[in-house]
N, C-alpha and C. Protein backbone atom coordinates (compact mmCIF):
# COMPACT_ATOMS: atom_id res chain seq x y z
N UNK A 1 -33.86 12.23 -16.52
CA UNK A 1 -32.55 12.90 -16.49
C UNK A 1 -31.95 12.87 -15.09
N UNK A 2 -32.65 13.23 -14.05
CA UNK A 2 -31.81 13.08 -12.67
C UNK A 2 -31.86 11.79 -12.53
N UNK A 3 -32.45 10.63 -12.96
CA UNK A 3 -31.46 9.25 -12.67
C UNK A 3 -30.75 9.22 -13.11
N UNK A 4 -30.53 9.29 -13.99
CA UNK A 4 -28.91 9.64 -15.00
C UNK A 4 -28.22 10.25 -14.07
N UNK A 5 -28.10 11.36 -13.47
CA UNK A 5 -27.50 12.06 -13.33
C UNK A 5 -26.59 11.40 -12.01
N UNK A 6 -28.50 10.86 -11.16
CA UNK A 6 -27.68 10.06 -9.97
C UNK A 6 -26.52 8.68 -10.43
N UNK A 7 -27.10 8.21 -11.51
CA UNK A 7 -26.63 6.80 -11.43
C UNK A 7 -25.24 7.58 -11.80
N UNK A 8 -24.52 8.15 -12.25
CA UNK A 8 -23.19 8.66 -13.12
C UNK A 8 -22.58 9.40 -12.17
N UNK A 9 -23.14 9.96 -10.66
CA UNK A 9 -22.27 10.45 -9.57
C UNK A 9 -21.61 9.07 -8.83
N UNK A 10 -22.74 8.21 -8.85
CA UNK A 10 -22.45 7.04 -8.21
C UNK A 10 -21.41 6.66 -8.58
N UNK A 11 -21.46 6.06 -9.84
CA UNK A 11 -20.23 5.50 -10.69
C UNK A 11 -19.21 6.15 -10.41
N UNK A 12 -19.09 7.46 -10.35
CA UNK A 12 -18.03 8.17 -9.80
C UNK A 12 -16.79 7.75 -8.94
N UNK A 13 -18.56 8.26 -8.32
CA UNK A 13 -17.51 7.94 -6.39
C UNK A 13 -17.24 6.30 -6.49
N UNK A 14 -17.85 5.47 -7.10
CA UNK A 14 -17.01 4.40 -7.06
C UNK A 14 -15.76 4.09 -7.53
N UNK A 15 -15.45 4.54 -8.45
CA UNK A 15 -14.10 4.90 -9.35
C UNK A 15 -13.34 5.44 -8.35
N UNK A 16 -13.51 6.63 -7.89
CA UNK A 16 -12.70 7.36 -7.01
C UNK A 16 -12.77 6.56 -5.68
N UNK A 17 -13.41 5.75 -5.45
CA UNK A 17 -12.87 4.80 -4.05
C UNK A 17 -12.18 3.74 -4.04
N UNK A 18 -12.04 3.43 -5.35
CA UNK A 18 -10.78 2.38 -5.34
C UNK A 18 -9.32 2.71 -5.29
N UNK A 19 -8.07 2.13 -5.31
CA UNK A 19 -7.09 2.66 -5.39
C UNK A 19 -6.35 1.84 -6.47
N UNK A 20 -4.92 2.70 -6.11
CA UNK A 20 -3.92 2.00 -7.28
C UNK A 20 -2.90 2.01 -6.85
N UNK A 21 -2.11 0.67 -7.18
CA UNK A 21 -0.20 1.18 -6.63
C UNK A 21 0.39 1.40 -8.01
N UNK A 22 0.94 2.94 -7.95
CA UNK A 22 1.82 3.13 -9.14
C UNK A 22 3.46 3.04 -8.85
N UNK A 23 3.81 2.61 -7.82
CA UNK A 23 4.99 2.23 -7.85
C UNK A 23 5.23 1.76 -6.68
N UNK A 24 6.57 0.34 -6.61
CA UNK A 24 6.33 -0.09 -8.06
C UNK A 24 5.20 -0.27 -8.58
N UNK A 25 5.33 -0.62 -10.17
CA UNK A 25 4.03 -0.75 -10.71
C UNK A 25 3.17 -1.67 -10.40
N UNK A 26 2.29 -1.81 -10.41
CA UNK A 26 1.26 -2.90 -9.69
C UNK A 26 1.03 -3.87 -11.01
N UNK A 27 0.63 -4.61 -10.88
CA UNK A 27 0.50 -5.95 -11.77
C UNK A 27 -0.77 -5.75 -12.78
N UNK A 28 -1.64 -4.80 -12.71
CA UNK A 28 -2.68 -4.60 -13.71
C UNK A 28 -3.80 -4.41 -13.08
N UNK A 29 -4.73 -3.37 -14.17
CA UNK A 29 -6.20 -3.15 -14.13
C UNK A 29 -7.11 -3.93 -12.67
N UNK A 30 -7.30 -3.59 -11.79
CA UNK A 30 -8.38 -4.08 -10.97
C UNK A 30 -9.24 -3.74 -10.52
N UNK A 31 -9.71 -3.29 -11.10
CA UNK A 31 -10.79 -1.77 -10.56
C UNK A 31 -11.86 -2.86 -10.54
N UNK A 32 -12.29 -4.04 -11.28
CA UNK A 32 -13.70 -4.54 -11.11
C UNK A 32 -13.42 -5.80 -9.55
N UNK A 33 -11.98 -6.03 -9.76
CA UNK A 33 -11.90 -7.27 -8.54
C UNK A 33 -10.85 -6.71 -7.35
N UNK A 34 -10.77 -5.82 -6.69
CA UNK A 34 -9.64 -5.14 -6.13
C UNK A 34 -10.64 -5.56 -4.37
N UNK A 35 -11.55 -6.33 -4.59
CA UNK A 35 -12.01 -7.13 -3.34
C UNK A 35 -11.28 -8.53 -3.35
N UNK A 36 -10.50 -8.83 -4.16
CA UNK A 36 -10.17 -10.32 -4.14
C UNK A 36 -9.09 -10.35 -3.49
N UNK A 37 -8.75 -11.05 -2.52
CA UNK A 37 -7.44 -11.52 -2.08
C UNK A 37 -6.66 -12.62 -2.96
N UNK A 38 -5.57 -12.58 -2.62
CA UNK A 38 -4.75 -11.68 -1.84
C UNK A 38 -4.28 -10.17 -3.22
N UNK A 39 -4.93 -10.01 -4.43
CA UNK A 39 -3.92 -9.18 -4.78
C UNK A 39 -5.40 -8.72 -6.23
N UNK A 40 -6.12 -8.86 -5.63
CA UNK A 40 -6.93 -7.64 -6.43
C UNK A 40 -7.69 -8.53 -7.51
N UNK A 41 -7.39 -10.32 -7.84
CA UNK A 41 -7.80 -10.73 -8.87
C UNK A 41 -7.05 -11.10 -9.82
N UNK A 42 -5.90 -10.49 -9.90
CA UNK A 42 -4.79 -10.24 -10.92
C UNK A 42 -3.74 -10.88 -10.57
N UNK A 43 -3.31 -11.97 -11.48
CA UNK A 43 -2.38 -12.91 -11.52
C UNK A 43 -0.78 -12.38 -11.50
N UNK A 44 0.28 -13.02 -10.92
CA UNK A 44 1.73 -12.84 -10.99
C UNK A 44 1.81 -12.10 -12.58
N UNK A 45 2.78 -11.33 -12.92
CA UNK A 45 3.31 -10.85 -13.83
C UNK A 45 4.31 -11.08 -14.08
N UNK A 46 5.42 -11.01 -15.18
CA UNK A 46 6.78 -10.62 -15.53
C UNK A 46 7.04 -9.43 -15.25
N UNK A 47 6.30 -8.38 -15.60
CA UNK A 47 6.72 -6.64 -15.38
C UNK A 47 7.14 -6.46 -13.89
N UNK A 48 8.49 -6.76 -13.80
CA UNK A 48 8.67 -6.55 -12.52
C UNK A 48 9.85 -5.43 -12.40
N UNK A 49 9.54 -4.33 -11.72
CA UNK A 49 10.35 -3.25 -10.62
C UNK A 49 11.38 -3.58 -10.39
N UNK A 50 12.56 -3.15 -10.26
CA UNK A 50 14.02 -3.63 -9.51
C UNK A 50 13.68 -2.59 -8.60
N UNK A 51 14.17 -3.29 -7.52
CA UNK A 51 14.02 -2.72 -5.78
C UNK A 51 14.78 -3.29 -5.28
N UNK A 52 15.88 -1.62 -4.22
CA UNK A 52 16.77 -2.23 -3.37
C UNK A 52 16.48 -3.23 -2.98
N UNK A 53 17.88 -3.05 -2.69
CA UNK A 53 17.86 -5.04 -1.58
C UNK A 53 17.65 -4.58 -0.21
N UNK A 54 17.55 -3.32 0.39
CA UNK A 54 17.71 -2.45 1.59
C UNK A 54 15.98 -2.27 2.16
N UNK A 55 15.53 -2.41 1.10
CA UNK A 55 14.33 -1.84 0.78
C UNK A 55 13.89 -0.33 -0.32
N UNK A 56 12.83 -0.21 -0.76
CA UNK A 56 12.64 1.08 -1.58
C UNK A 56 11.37 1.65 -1.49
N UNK A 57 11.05 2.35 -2.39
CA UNK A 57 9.72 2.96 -1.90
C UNK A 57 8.24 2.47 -2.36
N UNK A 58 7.52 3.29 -2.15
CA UNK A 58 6.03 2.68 -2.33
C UNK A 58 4.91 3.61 -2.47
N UNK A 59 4.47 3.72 -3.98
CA UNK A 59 3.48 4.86 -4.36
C UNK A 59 1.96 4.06 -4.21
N UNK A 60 1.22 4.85 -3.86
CA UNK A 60 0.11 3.94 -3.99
C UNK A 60 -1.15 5.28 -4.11
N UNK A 61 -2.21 5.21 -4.87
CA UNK A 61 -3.63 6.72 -5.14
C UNK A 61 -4.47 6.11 -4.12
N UNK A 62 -4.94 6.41 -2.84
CA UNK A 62 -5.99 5.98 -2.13
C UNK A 62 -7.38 6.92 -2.67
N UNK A 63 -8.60 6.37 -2.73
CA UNK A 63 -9.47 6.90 -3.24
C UNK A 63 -10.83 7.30 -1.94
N UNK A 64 -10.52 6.86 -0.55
CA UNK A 64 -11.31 6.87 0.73
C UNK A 64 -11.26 7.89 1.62
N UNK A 65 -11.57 8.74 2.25
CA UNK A 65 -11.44 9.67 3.03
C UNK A 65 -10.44 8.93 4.35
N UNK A 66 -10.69 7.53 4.62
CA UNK A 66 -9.92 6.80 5.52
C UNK A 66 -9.78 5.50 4.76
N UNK A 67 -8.47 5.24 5.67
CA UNK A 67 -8.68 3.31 5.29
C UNK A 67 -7.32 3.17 5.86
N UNK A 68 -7.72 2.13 6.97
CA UNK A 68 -7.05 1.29 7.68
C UNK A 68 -5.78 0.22 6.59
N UNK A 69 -4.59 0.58 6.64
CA UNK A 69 -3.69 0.62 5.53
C UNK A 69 -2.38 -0.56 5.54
N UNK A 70 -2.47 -1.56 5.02
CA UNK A 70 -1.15 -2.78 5.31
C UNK A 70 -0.52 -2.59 4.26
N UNK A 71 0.75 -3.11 4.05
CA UNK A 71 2.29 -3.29 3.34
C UNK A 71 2.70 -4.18 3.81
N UNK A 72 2.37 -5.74 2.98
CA UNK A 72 3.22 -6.73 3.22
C UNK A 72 3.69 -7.21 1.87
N UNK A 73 4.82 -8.32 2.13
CA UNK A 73 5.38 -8.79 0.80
C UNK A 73 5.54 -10.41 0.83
N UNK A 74 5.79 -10.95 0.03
CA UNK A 74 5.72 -12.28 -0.33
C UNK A 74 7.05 -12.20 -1.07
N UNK A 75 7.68 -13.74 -0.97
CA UNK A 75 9.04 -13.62 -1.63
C UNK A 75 8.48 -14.78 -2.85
N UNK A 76 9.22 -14.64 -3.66
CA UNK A 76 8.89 -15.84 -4.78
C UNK A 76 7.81 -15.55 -6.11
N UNK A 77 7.79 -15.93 -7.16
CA UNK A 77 7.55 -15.86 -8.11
C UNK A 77 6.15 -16.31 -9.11
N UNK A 78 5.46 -17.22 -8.07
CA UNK A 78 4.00 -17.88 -8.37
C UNK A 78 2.92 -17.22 -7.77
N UNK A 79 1.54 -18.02 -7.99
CA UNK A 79 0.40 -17.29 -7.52
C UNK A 79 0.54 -18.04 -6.44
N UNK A 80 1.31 -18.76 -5.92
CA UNK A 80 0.86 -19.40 -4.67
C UNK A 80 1.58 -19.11 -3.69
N UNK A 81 2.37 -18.23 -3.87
CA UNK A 81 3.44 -17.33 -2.85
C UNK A 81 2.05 -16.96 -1.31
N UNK A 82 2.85 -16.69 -0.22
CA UNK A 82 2.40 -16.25 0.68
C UNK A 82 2.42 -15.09 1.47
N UNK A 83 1.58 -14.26 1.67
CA UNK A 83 2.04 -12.31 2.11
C UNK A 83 2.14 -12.54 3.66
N UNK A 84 3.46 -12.96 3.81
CA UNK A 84 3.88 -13.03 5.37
C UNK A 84 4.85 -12.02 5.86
N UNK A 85 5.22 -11.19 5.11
CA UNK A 85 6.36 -10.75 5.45
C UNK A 85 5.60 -9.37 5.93
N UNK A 86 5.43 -9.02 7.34
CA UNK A 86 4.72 -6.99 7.18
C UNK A 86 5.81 -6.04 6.80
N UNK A 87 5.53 -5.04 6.05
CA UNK A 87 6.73 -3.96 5.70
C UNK A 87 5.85 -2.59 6.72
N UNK A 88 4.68 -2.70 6.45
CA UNK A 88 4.55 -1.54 7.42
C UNK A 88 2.96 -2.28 8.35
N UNK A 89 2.87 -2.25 9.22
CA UNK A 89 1.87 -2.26 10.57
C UNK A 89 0.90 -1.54 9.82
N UNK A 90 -0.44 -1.96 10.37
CA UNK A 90 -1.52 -1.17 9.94
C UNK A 90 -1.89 -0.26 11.32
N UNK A 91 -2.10 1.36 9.97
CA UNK A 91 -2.15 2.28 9.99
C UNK A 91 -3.19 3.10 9.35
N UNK A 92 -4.33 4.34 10.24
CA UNK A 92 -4.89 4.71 9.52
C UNK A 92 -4.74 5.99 8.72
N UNK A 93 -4.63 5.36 6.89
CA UNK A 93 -4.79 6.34 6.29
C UNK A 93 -5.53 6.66 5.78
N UNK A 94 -5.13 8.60 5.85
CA UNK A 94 -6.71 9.50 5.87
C UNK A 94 -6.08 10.53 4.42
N UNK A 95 -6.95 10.62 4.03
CA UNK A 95 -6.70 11.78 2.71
C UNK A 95 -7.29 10.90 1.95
N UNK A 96 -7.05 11.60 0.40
CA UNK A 96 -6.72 10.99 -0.98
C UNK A 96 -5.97 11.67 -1.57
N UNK A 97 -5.66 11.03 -3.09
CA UNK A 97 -4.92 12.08 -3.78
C UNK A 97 -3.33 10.59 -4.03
N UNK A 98 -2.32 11.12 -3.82
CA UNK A 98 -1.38 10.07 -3.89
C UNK A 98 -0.35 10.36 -2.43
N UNK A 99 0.30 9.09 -1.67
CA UNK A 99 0.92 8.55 -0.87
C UNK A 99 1.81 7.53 -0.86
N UNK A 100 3.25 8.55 -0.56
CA UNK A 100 4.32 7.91 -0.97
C UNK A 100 5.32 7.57 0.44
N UNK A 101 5.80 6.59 0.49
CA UNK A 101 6.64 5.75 1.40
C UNK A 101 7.90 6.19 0.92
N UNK A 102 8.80 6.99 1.03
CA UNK A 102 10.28 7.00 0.89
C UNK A 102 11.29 5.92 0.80
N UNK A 103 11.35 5.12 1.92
CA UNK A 103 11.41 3.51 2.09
C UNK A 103 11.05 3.03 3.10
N UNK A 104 11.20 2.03 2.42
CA UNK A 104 10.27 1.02 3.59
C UNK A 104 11.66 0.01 3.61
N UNK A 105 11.79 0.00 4.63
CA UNK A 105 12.98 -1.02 5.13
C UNK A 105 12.61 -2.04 5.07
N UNK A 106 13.19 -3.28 5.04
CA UNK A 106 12.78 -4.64 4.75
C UNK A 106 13.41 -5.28 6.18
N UNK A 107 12.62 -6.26 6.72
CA UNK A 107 12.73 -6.68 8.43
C UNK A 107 13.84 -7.07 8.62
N UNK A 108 14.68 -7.30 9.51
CA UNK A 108 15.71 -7.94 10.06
C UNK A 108 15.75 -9.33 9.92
N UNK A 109 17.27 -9.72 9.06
CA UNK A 109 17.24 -11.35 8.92
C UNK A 109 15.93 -11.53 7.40
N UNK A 110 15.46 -11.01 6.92
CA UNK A 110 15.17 -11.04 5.51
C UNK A 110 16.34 -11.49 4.64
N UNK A 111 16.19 -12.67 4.45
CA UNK A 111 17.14 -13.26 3.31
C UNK A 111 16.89 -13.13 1.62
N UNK A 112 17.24 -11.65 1.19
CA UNK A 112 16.93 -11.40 -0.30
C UNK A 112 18.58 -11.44 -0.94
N UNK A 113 18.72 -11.62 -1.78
CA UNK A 113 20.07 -11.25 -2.70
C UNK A 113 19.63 -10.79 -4.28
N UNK A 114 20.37 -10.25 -4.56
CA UNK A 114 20.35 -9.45 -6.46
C UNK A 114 19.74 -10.81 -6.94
N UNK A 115 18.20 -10.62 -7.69
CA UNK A 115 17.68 -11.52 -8.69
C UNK A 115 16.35 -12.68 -7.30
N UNK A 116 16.30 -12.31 -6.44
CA UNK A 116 15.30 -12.55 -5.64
C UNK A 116 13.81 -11.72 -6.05
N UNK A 117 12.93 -13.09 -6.43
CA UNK A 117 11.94 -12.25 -7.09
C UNK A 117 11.27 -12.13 -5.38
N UNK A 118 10.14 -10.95 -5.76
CA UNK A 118 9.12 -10.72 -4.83
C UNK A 118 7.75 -10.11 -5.22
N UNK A 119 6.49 -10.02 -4.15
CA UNK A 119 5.69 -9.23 -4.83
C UNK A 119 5.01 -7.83 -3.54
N UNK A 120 4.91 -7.26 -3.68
CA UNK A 120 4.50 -6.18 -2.31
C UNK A 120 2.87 -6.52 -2.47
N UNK A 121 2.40 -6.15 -1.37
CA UNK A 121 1.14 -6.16 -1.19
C UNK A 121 0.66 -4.98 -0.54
N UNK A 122 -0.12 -4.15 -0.88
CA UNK A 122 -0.76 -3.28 -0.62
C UNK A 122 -2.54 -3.39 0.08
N UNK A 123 -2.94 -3.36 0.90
CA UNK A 123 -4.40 -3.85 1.81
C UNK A 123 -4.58 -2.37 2.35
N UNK A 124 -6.05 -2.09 1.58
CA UNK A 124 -7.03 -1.05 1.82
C UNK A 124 -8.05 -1.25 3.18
N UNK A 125 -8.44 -1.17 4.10
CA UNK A 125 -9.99 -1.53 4.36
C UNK A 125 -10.87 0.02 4.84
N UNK A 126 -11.65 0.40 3.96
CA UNK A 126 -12.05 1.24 3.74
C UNK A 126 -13.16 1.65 4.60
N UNK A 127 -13.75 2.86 4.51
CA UNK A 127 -14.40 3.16 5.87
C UNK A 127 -16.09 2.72 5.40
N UNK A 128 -16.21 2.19 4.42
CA UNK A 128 -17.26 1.34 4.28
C UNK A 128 -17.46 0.01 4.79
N UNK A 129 -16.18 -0.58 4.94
CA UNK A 129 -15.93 -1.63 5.58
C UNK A 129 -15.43 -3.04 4.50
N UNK A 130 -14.77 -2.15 3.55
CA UNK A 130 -14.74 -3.33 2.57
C UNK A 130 -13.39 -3.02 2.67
N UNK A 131 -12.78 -3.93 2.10
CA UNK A 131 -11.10 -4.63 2.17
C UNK A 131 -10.70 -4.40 0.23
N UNK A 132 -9.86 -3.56 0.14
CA UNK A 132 -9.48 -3.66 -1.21
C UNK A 132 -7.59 -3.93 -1.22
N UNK A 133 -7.64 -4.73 -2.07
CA UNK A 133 -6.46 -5.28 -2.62
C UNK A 133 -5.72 -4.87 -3.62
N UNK A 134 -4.44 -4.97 -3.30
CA UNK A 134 -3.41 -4.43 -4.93
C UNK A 134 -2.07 -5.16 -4.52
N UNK A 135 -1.47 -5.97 -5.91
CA UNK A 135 0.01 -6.30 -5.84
C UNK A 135 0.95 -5.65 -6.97
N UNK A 136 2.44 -5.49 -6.26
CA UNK A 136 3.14 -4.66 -7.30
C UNK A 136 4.03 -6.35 -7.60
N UNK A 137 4.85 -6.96 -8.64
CA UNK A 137 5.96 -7.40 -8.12
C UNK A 137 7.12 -6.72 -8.56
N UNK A 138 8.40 -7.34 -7.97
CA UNK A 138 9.48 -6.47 -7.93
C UNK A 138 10.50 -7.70 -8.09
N UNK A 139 11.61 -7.37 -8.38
CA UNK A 139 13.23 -7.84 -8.47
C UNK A 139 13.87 -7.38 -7.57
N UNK A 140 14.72 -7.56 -6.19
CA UNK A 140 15.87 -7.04 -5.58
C UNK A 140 17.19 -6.92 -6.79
N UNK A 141 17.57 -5.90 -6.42
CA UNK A 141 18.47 -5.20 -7.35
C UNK A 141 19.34 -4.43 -6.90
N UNK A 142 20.73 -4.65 -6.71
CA UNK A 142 22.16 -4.07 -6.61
C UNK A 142 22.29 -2.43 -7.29
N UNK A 143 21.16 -2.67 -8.17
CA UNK A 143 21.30 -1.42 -8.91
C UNK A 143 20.21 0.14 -8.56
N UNK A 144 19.17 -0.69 -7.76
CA UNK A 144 17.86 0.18 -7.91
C UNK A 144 18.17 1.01 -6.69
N UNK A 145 17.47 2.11 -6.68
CA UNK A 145 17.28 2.95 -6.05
C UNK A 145 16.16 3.27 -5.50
N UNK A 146 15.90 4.02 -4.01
CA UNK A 146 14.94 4.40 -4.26
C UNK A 146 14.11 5.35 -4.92
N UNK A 147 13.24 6.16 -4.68
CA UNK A 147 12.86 7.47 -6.00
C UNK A 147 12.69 8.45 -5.17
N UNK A 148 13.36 9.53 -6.42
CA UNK A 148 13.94 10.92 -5.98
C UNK A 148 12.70 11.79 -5.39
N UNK A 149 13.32 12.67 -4.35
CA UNK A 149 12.31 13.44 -3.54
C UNK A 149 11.26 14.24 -4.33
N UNK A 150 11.63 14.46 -5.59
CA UNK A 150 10.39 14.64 -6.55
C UNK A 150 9.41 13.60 -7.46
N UNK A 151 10.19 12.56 -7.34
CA UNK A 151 8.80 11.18 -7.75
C UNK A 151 8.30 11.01 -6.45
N UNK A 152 8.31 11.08 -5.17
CA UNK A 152 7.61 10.64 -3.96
C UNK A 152 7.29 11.77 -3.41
N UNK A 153 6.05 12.10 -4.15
CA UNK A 153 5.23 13.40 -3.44
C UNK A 153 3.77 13.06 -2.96
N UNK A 154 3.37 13.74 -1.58
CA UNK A 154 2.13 13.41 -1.19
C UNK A 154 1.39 14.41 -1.70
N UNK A 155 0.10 14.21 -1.92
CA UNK A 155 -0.88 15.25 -2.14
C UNK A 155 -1.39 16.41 -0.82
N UNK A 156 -2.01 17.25 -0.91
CA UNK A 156 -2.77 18.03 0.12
C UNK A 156 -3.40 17.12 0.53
N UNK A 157 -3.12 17.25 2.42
CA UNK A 157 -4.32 16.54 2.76
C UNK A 157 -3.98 15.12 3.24
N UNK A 158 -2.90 14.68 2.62
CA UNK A 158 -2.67 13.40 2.73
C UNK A 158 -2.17 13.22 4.35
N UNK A 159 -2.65 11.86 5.00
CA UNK A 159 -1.76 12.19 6.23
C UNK A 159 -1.81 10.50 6.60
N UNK A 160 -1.17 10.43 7.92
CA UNK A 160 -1.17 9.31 8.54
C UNK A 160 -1.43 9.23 9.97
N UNK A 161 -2.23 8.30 10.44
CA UNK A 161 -2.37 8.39 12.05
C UNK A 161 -2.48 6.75 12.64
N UNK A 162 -1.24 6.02 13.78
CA UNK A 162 -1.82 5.13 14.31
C UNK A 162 -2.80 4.82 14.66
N UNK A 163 -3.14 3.38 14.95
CA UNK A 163 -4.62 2.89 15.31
C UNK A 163 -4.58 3.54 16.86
N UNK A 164 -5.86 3.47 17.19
CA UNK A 164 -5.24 3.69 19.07
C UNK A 164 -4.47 4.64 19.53
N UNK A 165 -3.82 5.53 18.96
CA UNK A 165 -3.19 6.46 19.40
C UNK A 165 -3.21 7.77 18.61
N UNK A 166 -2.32 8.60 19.27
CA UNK A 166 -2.81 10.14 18.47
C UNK A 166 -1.93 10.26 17.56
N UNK A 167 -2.24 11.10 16.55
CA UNK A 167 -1.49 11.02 15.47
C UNK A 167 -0.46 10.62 15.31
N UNK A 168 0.11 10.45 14.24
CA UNK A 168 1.61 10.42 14.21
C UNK A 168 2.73 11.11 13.97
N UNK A 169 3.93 10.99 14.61
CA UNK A 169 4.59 12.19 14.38
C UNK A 169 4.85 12.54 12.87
N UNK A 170 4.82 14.20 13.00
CA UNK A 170 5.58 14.82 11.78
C UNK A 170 7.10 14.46 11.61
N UNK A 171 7.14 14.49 10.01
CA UNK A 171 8.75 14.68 9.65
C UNK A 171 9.42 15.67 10.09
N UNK A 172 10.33 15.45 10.20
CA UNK A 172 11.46 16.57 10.18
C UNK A 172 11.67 17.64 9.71
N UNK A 173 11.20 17.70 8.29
CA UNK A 173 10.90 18.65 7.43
C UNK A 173 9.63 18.57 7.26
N UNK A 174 8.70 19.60 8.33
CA UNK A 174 7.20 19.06 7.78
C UNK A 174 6.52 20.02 6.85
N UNK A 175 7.60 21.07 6.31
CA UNK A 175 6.69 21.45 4.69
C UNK A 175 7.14 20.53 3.82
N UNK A 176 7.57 19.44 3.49
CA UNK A 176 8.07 18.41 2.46
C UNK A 176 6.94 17.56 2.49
N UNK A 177 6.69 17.25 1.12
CA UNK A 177 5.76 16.86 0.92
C UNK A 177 5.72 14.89 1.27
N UNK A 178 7.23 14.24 1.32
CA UNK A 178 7.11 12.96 1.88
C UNK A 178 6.60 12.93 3.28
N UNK A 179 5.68 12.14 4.04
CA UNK A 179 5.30 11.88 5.01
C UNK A 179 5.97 11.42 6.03
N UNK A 180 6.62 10.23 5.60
CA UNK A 180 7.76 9.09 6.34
C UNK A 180 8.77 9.35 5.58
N UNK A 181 9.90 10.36 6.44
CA UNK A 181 11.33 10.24 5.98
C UNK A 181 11.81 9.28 7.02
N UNK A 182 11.90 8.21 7.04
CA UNK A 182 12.35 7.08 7.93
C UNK A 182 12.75 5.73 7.69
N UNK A 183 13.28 4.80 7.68
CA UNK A 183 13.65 3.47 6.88
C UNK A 183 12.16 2.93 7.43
N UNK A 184 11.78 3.10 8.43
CA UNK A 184 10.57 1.88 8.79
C UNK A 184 9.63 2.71 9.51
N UNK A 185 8.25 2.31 9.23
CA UNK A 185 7.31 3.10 10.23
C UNK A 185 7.39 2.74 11.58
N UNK A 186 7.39 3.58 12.44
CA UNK A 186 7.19 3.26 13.92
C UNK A 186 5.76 3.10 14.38
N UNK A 187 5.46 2.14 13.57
CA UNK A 187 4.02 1.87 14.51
C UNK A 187 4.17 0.74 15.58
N UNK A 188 4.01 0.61 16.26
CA UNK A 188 3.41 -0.36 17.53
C UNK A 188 1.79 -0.42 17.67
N UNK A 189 0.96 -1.03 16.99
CA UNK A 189 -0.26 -0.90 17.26
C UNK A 189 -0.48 -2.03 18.07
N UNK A 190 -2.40 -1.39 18.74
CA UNK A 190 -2.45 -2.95 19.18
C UNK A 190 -4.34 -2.54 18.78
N UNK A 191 -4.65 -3.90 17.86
CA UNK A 191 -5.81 -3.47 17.58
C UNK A 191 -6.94 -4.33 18.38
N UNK A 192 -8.10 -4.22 17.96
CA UNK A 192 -9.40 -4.64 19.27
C UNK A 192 -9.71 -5.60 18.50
N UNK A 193 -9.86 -6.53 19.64
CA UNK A 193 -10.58 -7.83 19.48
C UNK A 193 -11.61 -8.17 17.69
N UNK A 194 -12.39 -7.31 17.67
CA UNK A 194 -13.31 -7.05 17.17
C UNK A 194 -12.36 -6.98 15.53
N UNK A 195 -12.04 -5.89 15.58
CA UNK A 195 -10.61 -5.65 14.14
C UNK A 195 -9.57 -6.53 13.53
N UNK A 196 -9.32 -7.51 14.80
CA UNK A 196 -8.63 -8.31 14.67
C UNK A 196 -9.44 -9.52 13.78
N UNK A 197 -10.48 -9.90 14.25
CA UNK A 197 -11.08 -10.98 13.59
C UNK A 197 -12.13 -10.69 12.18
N UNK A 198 -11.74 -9.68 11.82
CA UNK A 198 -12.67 -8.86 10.78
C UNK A 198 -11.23 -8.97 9.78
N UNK A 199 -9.88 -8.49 10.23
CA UNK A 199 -8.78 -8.42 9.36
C UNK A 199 -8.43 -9.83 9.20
N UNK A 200 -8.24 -10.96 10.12
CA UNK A 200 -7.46 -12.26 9.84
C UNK A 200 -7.50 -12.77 8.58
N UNK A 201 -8.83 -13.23 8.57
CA UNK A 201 -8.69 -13.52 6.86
C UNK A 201 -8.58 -13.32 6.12
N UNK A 202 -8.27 -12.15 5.80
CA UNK A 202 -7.33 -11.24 4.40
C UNK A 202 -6.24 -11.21 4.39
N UNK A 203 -5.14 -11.18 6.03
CA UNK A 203 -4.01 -10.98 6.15
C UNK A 203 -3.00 -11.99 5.36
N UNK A 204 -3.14 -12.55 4.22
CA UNK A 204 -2.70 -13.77 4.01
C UNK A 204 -1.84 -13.60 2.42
């Protein structure tokens, strides 16, 4: 009975250390391959999100007490698209529970127009040292919005802190439960030698 008991906490906490992007919606189930680059295992979809053309937001359940955290995107419509584009600098995030981006501005000189497919990329690397993956894709859209201050709620607990430096600043409103009321994160990181060549080959 207590192997049971152990083997079924385990399972647990493994469940609970993976994550998920629920919005946009992520492309499907990856809980067994969410080590695979670039996007968890899980092939391009049709189910795609309409998202400003400005940029929009970004839900994602982290399941790690930490994890060193990327947002990049790929423009185009195949599995052979490329995640070059960064939307947010890596950053360490600490909590669990759910973490929401208000918007995420899209870079300067980004050439999208209404009906430009894309896919976001979401990159975990967890304080075990493993790298987990998730892709949403999306449509730029004339019409979309981003989501209302009650779909983009953080949990207790949830927080954010640059690499290398001390935390990061609070919002404006810091009993509100969004984290980043801002078009773009202000990170400037600069990471160590060591981090750098541990991340390269995923960054892709």
């Amino acid at each position: 009975m207590a192997s049971v008991i152990i083997i079924l906490a385990f399972c647990i906490q493994l469940a609970s250390a993976h994550f998920r992007v629920t919005y946009p919606y992520w492309r499907g189930d990856s809980f067994k391959t969410q080590y695979m680059r670039p996007c968890g295992g899980v092939n391009v979809t049709t189910n795609r999100t309409q998202w400003p053309l400005d940029g929009g937001s970004v839900v994602f359940t982290p399941g790690h007490p930490w994890a060193i955290t990327y947002v990049n995107m790929a423009l185009g419509s195949s599995d052979t698209i490329t995640f070059n584009v960064s939307l947010v600098e890596g950053f360490n995030q600490t909590g669990n529970g759910t973490y929401c981006f208000p918007k995420i501005a899209l870079p300067t000189g980004l050439n999208v127009s209404a009906g430009t497919n894309a896919s976001i990329q979401v990159i975990q690397i967890t304080e075990l040292g493993s790298a987990l993956f998730n892709c949403a894709d999306i449509t730029f859209s004339t019409d979309a919005k981003v989501l209302a201050s009650d779909m983009c709620t953080n949990s207790t607990g949830i927080g954010a802190k640059a690499l290398e430096a001390p935390e990061c600043p609070k919002p404006a409103n810091s009993s509100a439960n969004s984290i980043f009321a801002v078009d773009h994160i202000p990170f400037k990181l600069q990471l160590g030698a060591t981090l750098v060549g541990l991340l390269g080959p995923w960054l892709v």
